[in-house]
C-alpha atoms as a PDB file:
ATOM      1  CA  UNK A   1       4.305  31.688   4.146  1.00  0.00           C
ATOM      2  CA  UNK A   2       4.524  31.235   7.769  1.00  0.00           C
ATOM      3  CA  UNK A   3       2.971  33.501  10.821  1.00  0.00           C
ATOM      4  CA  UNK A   4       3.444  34.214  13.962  1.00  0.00           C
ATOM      5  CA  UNK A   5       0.247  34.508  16.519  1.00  0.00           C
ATOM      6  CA  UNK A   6       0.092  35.816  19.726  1.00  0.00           C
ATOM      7  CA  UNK A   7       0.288  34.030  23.066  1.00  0.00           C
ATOM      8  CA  UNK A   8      -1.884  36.317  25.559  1.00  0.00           C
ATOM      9  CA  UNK A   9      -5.827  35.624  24.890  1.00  0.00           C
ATOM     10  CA  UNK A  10      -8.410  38.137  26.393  1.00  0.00           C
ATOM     11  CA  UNK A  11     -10.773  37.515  29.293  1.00  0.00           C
ATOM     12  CA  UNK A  12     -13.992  37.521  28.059  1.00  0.00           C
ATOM     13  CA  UNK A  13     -16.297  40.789  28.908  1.00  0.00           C
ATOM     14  CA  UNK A  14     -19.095  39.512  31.190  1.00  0.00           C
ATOM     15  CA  UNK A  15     -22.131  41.581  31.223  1.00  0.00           C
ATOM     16  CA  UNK A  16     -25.418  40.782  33.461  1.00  0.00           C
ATOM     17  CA  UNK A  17     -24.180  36.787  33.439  1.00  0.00           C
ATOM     18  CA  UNK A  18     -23.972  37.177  29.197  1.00  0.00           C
ATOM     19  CA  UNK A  19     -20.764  37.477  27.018  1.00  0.00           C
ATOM     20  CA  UNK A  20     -21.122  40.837  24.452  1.00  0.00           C
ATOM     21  CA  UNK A  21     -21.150  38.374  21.639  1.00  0.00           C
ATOM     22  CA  UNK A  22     -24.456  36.350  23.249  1.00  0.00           C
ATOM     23  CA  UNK A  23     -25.633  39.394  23.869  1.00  0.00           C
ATOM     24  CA  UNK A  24     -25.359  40.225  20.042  1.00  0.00           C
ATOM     25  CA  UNK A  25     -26.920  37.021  19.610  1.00  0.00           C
ATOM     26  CA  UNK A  26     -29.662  37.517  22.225  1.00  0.00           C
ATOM     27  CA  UNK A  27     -30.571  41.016  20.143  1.00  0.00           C
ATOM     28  CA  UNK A  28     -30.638  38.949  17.078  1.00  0.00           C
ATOM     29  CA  UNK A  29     -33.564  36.426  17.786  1.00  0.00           C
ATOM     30  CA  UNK A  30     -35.220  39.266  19.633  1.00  0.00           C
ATOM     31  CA  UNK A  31     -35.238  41.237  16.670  1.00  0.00           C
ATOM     32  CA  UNK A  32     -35.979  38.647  14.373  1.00  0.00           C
ATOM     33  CA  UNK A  33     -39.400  37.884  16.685  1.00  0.00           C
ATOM     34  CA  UNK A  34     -40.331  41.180  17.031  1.00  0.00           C
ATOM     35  CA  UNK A  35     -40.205  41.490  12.847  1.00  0.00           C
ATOM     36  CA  UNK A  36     -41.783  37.971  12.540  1.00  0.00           C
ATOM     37  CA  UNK A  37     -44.628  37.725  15.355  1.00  0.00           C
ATOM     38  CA  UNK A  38     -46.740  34.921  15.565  1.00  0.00           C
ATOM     39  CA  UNK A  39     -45.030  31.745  17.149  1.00  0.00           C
ATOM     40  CA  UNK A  40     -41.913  33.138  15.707  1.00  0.00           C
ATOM     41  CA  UNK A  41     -41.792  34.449  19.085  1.00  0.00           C
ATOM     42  CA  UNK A  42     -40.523  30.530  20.211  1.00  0.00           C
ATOM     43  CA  UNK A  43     -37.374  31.557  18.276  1.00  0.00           C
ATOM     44  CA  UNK A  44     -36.935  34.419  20.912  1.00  0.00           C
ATOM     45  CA  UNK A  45     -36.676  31.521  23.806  1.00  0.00           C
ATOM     46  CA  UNK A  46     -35.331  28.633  21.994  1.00  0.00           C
ATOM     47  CA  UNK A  47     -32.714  30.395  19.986  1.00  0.00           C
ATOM     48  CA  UNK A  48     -30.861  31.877  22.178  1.00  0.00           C
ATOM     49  CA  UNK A  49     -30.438  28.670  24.620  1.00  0.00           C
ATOM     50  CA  UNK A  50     -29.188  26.638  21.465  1.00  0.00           C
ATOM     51  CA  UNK A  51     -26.442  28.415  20.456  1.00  0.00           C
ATOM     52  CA  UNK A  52     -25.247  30.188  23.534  1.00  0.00           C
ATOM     53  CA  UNK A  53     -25.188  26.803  25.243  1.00  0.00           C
ATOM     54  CA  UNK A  54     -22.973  25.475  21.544  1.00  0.00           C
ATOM     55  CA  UNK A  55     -20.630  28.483  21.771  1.00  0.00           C
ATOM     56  CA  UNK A  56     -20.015  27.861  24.919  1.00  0.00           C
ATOM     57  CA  UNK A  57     -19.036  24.592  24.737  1.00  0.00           C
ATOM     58  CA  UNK A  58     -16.687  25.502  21.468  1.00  0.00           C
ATOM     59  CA  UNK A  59     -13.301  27.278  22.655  1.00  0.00           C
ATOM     60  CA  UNK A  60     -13.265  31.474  23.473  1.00  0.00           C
ATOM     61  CA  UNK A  61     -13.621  33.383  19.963  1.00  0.00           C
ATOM     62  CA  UNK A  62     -15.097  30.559  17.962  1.00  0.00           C
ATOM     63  CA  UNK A  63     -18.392  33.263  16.811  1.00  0.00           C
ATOM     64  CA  UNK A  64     -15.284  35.838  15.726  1.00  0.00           C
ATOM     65  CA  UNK A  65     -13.613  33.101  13.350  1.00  0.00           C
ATOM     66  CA  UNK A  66     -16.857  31.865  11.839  1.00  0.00           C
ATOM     67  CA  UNK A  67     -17.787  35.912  10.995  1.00  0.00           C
ATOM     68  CA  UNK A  68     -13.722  35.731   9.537  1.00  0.00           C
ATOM     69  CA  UNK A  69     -14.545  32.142   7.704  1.00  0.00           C
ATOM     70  CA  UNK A  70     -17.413  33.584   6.070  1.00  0.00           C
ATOM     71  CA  UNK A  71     -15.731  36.884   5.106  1.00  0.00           C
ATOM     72  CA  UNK A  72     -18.105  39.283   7.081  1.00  0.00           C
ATOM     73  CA  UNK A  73     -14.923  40.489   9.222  1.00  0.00           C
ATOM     74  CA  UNK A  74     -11.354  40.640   9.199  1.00  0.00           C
ATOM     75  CA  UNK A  75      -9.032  40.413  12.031  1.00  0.00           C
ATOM     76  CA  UNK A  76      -5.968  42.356  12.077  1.00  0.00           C
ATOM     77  CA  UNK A  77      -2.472  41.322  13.254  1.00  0.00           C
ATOM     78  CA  UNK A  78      -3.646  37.521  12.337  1.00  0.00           C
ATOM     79  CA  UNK A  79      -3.165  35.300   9.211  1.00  0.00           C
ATOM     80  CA  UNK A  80      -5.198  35.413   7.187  1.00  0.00           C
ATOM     81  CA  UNK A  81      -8.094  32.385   7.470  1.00  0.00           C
ATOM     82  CA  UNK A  82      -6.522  30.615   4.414  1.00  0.00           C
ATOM     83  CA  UNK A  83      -2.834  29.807   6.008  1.00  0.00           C
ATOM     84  CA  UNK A  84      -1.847  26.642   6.934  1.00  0.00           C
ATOM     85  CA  UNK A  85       0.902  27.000   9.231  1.00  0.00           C
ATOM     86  CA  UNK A  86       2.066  29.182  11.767  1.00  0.00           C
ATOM     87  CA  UNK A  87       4.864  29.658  14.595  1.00  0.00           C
ATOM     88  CA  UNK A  88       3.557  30.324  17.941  1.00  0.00           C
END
């Protein structure tokens, strides 16, 4: 079955230097460290600069596809993740 996706991408939503999503990611490891303590709290600096420097280097929505790949959320008005081909 073919489908059609959409030509106009979104800016990304800068806040304080940070994308939302790093921010999401930046609340993650903080959490985690706060739960963990210890030198868990190296997870709270080093986390962070991993993948926000990987996701940035991937193209614009990468984090939003893996949470689709996985299953945790579905985007609506796209194929689905198993399609194969598509008209632009």
């Amino acid at each position: 079955m073919d489908y059609g996706l959409s030509n106009h991408l979104h800016k990304p939503a800068l806040l304080v230097l940070f994308e939302v999503q790093e921010w999401g990611l930046i609340g993650l490891f903080y959490t985690f460290s706060l739960l963990s303590g210890g030198w868990w709290w190296l997870s709270f600096l080093i986390g962070p600069a991993v993948t926000i420097t990987y996701f940035r280097r991937q193209e614009r929505g990468n984090l939003e596809h893996l949470q689709v790949a996985v299953g945790l959320k579905e985007i609506k008005g796209y194929p689905p993740f198993t399609a194969t081909g598509f008209e632009e």
